[in-house]
PDB file of N, CA and C in Angstrom:
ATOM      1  N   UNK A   1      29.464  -5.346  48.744  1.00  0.00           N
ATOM      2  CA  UNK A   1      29.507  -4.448  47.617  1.00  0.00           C
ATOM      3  C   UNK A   1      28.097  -4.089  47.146  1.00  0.00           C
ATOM      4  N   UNK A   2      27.167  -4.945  46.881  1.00  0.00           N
ATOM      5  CA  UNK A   2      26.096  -5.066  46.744  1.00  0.00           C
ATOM      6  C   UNK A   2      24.676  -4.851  47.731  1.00  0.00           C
ATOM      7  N   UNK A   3      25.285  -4.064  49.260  1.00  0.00           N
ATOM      8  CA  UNK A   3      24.654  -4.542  50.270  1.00  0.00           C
ATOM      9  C   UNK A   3      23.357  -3.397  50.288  1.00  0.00           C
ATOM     10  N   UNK A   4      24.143  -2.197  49.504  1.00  0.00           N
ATOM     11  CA  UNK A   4      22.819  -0.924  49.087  1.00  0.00           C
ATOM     12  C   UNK A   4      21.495  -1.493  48.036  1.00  0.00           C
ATOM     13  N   UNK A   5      21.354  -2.035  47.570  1.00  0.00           N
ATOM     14  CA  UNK A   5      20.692  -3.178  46.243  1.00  0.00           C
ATOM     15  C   UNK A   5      19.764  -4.051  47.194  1.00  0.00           C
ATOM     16  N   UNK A   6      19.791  -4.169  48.362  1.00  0.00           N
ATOM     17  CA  UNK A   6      18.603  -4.682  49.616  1.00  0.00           C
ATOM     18  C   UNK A   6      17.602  -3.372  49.974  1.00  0.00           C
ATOM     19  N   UNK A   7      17.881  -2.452  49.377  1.00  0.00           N
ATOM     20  CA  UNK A   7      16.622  -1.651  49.879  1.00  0.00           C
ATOM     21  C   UNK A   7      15.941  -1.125  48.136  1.00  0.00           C
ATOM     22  N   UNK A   8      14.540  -1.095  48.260  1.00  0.00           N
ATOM     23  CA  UNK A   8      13.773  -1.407  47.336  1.00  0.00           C
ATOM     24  C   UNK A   8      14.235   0.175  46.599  1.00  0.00           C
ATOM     25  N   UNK A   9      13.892   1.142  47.331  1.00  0.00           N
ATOM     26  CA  UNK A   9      14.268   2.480  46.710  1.00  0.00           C
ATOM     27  C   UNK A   9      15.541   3.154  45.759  1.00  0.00           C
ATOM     28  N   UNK A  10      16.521   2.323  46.680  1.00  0.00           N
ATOM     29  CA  UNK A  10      17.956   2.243  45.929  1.00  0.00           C
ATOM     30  C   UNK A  10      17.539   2.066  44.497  1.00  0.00           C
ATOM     31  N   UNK A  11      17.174   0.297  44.704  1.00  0.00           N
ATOM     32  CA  UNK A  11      17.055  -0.384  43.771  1.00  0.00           C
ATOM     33  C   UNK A  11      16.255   0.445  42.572  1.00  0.00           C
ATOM     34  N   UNK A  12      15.262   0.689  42.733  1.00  0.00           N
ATOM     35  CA  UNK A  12      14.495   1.609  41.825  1.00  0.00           C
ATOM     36  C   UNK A  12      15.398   2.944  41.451  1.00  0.00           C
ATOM     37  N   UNK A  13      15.684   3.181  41.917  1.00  0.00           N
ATOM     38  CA  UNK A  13      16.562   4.663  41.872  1.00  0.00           C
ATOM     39  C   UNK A  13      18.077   4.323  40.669  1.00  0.00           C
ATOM     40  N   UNK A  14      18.977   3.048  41.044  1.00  0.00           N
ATOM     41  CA  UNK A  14      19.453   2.765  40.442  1.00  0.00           C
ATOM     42  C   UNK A  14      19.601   1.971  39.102  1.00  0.00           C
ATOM     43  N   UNK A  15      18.006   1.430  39.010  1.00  0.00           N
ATOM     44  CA  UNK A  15      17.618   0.474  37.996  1.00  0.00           C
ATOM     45  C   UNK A  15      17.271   2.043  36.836  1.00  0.00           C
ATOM     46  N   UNK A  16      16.617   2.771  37.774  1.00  0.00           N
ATOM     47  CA  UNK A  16      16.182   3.825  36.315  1.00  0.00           C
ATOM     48  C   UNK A  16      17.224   4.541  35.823  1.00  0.00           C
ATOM     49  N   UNK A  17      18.201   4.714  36.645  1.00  0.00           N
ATOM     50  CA  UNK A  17      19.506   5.401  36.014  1.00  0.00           C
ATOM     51  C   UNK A  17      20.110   4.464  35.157  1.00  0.00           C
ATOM     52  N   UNK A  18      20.189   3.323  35.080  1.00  0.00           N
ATOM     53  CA  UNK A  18      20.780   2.122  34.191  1.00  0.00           C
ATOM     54  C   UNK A  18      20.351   2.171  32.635  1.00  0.00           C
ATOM     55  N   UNK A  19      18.748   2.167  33.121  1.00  0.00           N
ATOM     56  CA  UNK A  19      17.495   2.571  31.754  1.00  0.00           C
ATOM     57  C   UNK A  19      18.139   3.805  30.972  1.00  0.00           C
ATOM     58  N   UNK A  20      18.288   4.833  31.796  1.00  0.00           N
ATOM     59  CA  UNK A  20      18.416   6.354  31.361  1.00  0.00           C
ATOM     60  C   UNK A  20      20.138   5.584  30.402  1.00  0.00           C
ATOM     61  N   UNK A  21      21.028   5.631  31.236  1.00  0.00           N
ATOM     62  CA  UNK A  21      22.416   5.288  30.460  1.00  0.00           C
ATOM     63  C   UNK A  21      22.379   4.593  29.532  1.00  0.00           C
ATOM     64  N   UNK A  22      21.358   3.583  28.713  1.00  0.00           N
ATOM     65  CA  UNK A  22      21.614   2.771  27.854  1.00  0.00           C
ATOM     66  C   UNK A  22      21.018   3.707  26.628  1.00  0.00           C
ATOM     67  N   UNK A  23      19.447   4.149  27.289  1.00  0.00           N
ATOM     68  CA  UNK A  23      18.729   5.270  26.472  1.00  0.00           C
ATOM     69  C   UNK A  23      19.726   6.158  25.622  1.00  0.00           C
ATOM     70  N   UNK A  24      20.503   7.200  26.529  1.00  0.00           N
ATOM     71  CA  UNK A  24      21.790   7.975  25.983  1.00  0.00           C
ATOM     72  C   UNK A  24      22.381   7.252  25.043  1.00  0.00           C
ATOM     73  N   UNK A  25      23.054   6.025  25.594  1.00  0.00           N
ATOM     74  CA  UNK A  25      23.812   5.495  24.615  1.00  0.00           C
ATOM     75  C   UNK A  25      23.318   4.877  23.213  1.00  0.00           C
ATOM     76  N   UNK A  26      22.259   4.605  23.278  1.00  0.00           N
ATOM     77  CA  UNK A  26      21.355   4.306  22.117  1.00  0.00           C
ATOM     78  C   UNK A  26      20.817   5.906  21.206  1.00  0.00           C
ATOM     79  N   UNK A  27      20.859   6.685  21.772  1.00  0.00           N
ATOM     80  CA  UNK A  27      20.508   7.554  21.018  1.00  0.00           C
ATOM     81  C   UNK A  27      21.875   8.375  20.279  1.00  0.00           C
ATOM     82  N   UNK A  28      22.730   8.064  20.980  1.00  0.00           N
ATOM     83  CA  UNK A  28      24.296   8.720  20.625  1.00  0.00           C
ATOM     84  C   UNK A  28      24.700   7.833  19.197  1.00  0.00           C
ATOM     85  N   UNK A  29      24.747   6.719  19.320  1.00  0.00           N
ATOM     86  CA  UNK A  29      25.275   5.496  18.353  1.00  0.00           C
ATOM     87  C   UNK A  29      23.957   5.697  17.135  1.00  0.00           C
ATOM     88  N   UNK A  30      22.529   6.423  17.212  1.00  0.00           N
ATOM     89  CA  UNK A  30      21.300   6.422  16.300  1.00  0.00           C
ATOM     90  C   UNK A  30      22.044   8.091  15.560  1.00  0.00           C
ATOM     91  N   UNK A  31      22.267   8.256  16.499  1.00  0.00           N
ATOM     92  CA  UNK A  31      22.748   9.884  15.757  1.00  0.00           C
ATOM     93  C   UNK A  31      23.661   9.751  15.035  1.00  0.00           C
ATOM     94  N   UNK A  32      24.428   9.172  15.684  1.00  0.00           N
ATOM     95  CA  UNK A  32      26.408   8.840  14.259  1.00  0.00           C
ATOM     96  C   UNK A  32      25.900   7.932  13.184  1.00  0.00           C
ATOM     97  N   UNK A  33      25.134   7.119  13.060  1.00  0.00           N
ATOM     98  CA  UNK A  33      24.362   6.471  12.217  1.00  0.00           C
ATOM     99  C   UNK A  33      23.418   7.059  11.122  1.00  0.00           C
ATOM    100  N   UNK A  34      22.614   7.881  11.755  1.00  0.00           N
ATOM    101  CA  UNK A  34      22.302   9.082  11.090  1.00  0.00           C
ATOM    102  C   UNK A  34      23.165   9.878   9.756  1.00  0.00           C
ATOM    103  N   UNK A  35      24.074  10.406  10.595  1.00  0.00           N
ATOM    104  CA  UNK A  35      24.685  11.247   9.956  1.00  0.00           C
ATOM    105  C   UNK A  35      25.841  10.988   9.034  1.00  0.00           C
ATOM    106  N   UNK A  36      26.415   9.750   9.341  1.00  0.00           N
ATOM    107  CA  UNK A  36      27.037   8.869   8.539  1.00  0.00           C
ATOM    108  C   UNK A  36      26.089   8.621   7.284  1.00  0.00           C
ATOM    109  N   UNK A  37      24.704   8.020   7.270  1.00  0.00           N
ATOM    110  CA  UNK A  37      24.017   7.561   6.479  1.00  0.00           C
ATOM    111  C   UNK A  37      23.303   8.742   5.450  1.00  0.00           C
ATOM    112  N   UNK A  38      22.949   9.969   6.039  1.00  0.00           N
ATOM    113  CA  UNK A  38      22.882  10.816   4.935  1.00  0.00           C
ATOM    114  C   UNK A  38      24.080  11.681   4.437  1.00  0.00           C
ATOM    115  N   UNK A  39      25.036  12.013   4.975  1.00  0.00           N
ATOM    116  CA  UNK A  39      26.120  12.474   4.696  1.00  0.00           C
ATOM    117  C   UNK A  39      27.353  11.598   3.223  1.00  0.00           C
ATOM    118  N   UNK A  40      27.475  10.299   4.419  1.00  0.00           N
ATOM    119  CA  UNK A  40      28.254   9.449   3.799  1.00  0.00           C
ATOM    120  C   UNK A  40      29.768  10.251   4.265  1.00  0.00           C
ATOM    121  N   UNK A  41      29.928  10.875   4.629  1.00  0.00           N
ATOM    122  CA  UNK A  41      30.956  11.401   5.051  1.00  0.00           C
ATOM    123  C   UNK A  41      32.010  11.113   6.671  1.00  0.00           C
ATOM    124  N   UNK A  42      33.458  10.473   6.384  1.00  0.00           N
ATOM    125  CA  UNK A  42      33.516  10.170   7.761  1.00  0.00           C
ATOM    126  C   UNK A  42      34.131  11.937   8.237  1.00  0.00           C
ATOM    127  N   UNK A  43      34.043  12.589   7.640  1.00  0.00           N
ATOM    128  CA  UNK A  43      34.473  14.072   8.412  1.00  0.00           C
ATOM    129  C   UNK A  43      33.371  14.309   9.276  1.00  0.00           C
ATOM    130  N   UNK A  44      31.992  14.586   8.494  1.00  0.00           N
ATOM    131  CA  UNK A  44      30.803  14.840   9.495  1.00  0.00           C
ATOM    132  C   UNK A  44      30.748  13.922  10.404  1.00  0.00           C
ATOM    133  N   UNK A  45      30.865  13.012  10.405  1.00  0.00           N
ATOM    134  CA  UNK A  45      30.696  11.773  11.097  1.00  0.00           C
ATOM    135  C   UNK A  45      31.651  12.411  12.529  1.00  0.00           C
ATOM    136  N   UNK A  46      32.832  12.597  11.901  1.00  0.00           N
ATOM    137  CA  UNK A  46      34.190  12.646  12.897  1.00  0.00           C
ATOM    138  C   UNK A  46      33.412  14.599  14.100  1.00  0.00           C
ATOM    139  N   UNK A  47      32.799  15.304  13.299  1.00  0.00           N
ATOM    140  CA  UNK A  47      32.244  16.116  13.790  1.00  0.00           C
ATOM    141  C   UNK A  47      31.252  16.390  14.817  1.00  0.00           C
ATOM    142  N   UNK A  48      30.611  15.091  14.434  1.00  0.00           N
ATOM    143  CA  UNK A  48      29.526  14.873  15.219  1.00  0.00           C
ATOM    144  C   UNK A  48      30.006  14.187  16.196  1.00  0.00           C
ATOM    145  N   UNK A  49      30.843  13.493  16.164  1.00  0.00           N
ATOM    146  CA  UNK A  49      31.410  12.751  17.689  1.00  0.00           C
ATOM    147  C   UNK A  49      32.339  13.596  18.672  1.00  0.00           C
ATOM    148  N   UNK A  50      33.230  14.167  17.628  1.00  0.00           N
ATOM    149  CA  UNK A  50      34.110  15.018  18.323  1.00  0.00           C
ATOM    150  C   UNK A  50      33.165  16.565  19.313  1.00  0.00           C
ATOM    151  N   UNK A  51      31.977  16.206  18.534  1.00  0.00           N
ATOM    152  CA  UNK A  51      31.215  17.686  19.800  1.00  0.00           C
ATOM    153  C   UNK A  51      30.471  17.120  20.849  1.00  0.00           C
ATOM    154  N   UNK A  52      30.297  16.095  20.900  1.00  0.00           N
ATOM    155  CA  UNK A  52      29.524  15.278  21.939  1.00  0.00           C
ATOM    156  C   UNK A  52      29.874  15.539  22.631  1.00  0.00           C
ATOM    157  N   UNK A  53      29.484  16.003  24.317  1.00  0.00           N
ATOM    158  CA  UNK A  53      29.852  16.353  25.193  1.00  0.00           C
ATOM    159  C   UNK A  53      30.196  14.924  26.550  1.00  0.00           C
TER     160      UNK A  53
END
């Protein structure tokens, strides 16, 4: 399962996409946080998630 993860390039290739996916997800969860926090509103809140692509 793991047998692509023996070549160094993979590895790099797939380690930075890992970086990139957490990045996204950290910036998605900073944004609803955001907007929750100046709003106070769970409608905006519900707005801002519901357009996320």
């Amino acid at each position: 399962m793991f047998a692509a993860l023996r070549v160094r390039d993979y590895r790099i290739y797939w380690s930075t996409g890992l970086v990139s996916n957490i990045g996204s997800a950290m910036q998605g969860v900073a944004l609803d946080w955001f907007v929750l926090t100046l709003t106070h509103s769970g409608t905006a809140l519900g707005w801002v998630v519901g357009s996320a692509p």
